[in-house]
Protein backbone atom coordinates (compact mmCIF):
# COMPACT_ATOMS: atom_id res chain seq x y z
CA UNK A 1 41.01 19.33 -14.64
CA UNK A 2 39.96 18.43 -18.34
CA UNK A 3 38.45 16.11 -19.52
CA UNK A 4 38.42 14.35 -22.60
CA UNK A 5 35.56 13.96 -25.29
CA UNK A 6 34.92 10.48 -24.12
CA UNK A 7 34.80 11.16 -20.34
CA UNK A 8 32.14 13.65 -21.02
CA UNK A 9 30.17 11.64 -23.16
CA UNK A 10 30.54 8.79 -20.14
CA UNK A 11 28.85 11.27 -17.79
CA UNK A 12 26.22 12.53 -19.99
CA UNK A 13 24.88 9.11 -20.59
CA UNK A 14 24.72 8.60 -16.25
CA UNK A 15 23.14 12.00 -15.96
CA UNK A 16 20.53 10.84 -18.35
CA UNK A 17 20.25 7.39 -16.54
CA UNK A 18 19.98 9.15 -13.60
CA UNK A 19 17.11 11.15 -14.60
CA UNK A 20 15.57 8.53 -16.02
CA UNK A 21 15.51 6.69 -12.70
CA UNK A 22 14.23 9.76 -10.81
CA UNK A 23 11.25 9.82 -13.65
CA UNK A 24 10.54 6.44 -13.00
CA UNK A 25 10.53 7.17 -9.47
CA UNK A 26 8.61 9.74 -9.18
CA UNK A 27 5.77 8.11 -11.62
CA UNK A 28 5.40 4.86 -8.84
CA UNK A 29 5.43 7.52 -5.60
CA UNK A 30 2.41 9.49 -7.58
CA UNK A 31 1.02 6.56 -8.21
CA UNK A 32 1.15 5.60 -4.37
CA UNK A 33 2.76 1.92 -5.24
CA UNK A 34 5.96 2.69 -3.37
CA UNK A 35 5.70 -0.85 -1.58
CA UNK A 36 2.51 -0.37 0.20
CA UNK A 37 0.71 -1.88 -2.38
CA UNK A 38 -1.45 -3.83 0.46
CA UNK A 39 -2.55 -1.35 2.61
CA UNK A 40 -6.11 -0.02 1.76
CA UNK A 41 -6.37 3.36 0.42
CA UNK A 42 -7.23 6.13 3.22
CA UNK A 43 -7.40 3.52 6.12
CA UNK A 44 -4.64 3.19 8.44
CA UNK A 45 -3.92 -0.03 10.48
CA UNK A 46 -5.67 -0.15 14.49
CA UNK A 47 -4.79 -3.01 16.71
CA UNK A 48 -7.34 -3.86 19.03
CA UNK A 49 -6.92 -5.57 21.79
CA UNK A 50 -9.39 -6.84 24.82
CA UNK A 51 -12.80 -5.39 25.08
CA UNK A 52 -12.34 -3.44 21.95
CA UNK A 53 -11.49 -6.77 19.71
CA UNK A 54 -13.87 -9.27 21.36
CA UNK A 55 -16.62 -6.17 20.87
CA UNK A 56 -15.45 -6.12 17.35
CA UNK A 57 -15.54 -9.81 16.54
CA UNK A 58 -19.28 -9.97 17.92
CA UNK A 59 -20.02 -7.07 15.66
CA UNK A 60 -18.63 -8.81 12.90
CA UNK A 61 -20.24 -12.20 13.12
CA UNK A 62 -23.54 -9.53 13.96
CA UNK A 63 -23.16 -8.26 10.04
CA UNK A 64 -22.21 -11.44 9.08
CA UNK A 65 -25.59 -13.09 10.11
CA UNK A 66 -27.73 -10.23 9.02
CA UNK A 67 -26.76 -11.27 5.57
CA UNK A 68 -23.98 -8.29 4.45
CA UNK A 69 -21.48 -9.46 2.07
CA UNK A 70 -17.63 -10.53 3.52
CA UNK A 71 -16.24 -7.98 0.76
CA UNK A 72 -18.48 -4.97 1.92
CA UNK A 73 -17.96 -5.72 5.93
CA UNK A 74 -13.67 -6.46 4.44
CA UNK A 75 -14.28 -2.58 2.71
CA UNK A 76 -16.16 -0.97 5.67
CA UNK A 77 -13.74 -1.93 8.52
CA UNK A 78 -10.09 -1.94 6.56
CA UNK A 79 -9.23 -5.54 7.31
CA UNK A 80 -9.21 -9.06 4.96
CA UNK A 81 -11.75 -11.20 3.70
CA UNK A 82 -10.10 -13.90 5.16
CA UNK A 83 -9.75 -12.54 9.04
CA UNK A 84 -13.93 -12.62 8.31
CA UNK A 85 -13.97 -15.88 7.65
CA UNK A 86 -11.63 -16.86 10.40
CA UNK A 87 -14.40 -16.08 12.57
């Protein structure tokens, strides 16, 4: 099969786009935005249920009254600001 000057010229400029994209794709994985942009870095989510959460909930309404900031307590534990002030 041969091709003509044209068709190769098509395919170089996808092989370039395509290597572009991989570049670009690469770049965001390293980066560690690849659409877990939310999650904090080194935590992984825990669902607690029963004893566990209502033990939890004192604990954090505990740090809460002793005076520790919501953003430290958020930073500590791996969960919002705004689940704090829920409580």
């Amino acid at each position: 099969m041969s091709l003509t000057i044209h068709e190769v010229s098509k395919l170089n400029r996808i092989i370039r786009l395509a290597e572009k994209l991989i570049e670009k794709g690469s770049k965001r994985s390293a980066n560690g935005r690849n659409g877990n942009a939310l999650r904090v870095k080194g935590s992984t989510r825990k669902r607690r249920s029963g004893r566990e959460l209502v033990h939890f909930r004192k604990m954090l309404k505990a740090e809460r009254k002793k005076g520790i900031p919501v953003a430290e307590i958020a930073r500590k534990h791996g969960i919002s600001t705004a689940y704090i002030y829920l409580l």
